[in-house]
C-alpha atoms as a PDB file:
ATOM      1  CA  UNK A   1      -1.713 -15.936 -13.574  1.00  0.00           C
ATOM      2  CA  UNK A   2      -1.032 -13.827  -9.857  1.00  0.00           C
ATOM      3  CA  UNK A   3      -2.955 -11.619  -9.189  1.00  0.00           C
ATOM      4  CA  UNK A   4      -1.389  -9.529  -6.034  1.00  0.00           C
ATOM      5  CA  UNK A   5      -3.384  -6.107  -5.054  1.00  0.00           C
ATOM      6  CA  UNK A   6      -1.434  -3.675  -3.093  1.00  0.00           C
ATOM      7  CA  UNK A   7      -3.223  -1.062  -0.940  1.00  0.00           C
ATOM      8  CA  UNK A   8      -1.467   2.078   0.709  1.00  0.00           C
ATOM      9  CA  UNK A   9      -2.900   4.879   2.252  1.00  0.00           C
ATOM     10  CA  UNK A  10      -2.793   7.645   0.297  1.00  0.00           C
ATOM     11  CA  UNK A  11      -1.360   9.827   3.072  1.00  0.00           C
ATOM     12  CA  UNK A  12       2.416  11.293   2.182  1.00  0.00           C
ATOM     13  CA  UNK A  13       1.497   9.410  -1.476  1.00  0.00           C
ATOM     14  CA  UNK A  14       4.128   6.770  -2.498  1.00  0.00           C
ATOM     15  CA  UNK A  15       6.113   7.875  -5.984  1.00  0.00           C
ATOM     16  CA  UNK A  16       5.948   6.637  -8.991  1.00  0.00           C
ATOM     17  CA  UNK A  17       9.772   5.191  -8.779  1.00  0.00           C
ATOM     18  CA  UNK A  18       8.288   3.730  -4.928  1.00  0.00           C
ATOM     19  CA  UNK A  19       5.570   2.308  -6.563  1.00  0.00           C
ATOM     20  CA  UNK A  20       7.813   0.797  -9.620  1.00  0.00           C
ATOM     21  CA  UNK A  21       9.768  -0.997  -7.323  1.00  0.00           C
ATOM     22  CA  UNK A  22       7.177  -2.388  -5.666  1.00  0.00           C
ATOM     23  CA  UNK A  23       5.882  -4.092  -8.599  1.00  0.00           C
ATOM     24  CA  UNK A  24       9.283  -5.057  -9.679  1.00  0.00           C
ATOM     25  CA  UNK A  25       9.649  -6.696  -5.936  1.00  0.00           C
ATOM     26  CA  UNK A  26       6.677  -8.301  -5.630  1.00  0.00           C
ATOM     27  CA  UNK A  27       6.619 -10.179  -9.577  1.00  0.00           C
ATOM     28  CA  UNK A  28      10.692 -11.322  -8.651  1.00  0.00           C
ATOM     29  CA  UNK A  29       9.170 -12.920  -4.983  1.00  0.00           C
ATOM     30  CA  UNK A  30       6.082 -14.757  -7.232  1.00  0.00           C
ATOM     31  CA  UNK A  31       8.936 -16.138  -9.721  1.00  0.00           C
ATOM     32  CA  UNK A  32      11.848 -16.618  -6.791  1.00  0.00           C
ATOM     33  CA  UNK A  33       9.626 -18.505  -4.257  1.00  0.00           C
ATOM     34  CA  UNK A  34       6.944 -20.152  -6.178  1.00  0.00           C
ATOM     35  CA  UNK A  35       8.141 -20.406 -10.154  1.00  0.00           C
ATOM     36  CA  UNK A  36       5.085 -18.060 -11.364  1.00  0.00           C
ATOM     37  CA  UNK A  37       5.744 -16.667 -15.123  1.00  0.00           C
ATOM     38  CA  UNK A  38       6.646 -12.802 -14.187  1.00  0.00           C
ATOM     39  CA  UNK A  39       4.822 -11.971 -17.909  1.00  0.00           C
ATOM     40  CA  UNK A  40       1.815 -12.948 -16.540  1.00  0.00           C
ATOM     41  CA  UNK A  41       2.194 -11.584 -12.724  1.00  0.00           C
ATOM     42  CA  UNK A  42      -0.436  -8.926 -12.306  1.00  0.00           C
ATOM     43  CA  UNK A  43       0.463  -6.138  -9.123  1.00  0.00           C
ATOM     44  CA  UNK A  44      -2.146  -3.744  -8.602  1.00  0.00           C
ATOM     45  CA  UNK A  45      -1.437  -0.825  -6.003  1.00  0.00           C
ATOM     46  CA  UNK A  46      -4.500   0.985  -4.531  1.00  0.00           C
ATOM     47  CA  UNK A  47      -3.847   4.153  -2.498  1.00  0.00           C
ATOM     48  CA  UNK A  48      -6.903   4.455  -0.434  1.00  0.00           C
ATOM     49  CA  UNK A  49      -7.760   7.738   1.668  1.00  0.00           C
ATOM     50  CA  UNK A  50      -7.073   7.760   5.549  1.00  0.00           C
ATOM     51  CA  UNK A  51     -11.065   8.455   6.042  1.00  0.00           C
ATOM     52  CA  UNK A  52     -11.769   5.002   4.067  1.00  0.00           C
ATOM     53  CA  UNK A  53      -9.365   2.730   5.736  1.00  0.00           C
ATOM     54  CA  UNK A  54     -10.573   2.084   9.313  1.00  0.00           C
ATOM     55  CA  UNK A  55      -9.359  -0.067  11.969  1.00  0.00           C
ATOM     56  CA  UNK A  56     -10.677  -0.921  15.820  1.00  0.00           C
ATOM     57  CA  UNK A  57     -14.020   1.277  14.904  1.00  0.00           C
ATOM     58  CA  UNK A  58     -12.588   4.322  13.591  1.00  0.00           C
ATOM     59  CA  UNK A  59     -11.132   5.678  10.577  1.00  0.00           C
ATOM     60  CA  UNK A  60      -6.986   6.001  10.078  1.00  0.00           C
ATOM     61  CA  UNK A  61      -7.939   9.698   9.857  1.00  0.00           C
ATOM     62  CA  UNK A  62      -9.182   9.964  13.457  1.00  0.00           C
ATOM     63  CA  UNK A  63      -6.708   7.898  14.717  1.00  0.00           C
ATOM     64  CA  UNK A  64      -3.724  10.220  13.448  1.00  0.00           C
ATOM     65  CA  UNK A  65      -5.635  13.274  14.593  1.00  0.00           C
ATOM     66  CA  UNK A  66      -6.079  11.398  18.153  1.00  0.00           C
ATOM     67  CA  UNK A  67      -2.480  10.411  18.477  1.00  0.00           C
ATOM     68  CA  UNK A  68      -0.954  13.545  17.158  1.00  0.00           C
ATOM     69  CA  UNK A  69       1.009  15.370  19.757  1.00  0.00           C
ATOM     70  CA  UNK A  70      -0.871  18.768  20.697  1.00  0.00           C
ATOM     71  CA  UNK A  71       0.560  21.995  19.010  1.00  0.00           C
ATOM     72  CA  UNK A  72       1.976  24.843  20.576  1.00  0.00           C
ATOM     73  CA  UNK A  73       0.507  28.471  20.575  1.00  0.00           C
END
């Protein structure tokens, strides 16, 4: 039985038709490339907040707010 787990930031959230086809995508590639029984392929999405998801030291968070261009007055 696969067991794939999807995780997404939860920033600009993905829909419910995004996430559908996802899970659609994923259980075809399991059956197309490797035979796996898509009735028992299991696809978990996790969206996961920008201030839990970190990468080179600092959260995703800090690194949009870093790289966002400055706004005008």
């Amino acid at each position: 039985m696969p067991y794939v787990n999807i995780k997404i930031t939860e920033e600009g959230p993905a829909t419910a038709e995004q996430k559908a086809r996802l899970i659609e995508g994923v259980t075809r590639l399991l059956q197309d490339v490797l035979g796996k029984n898509p009735q028992t392929t299991v696809v978990v999405i996790d969206e996961v907040p920008t201030d839990n998801w970190g990468i080179g030291g600092e959260s995703i968070t800090q690194r949009r707010l870093r790289s966002a261009p400055p706004r005008s007055t």
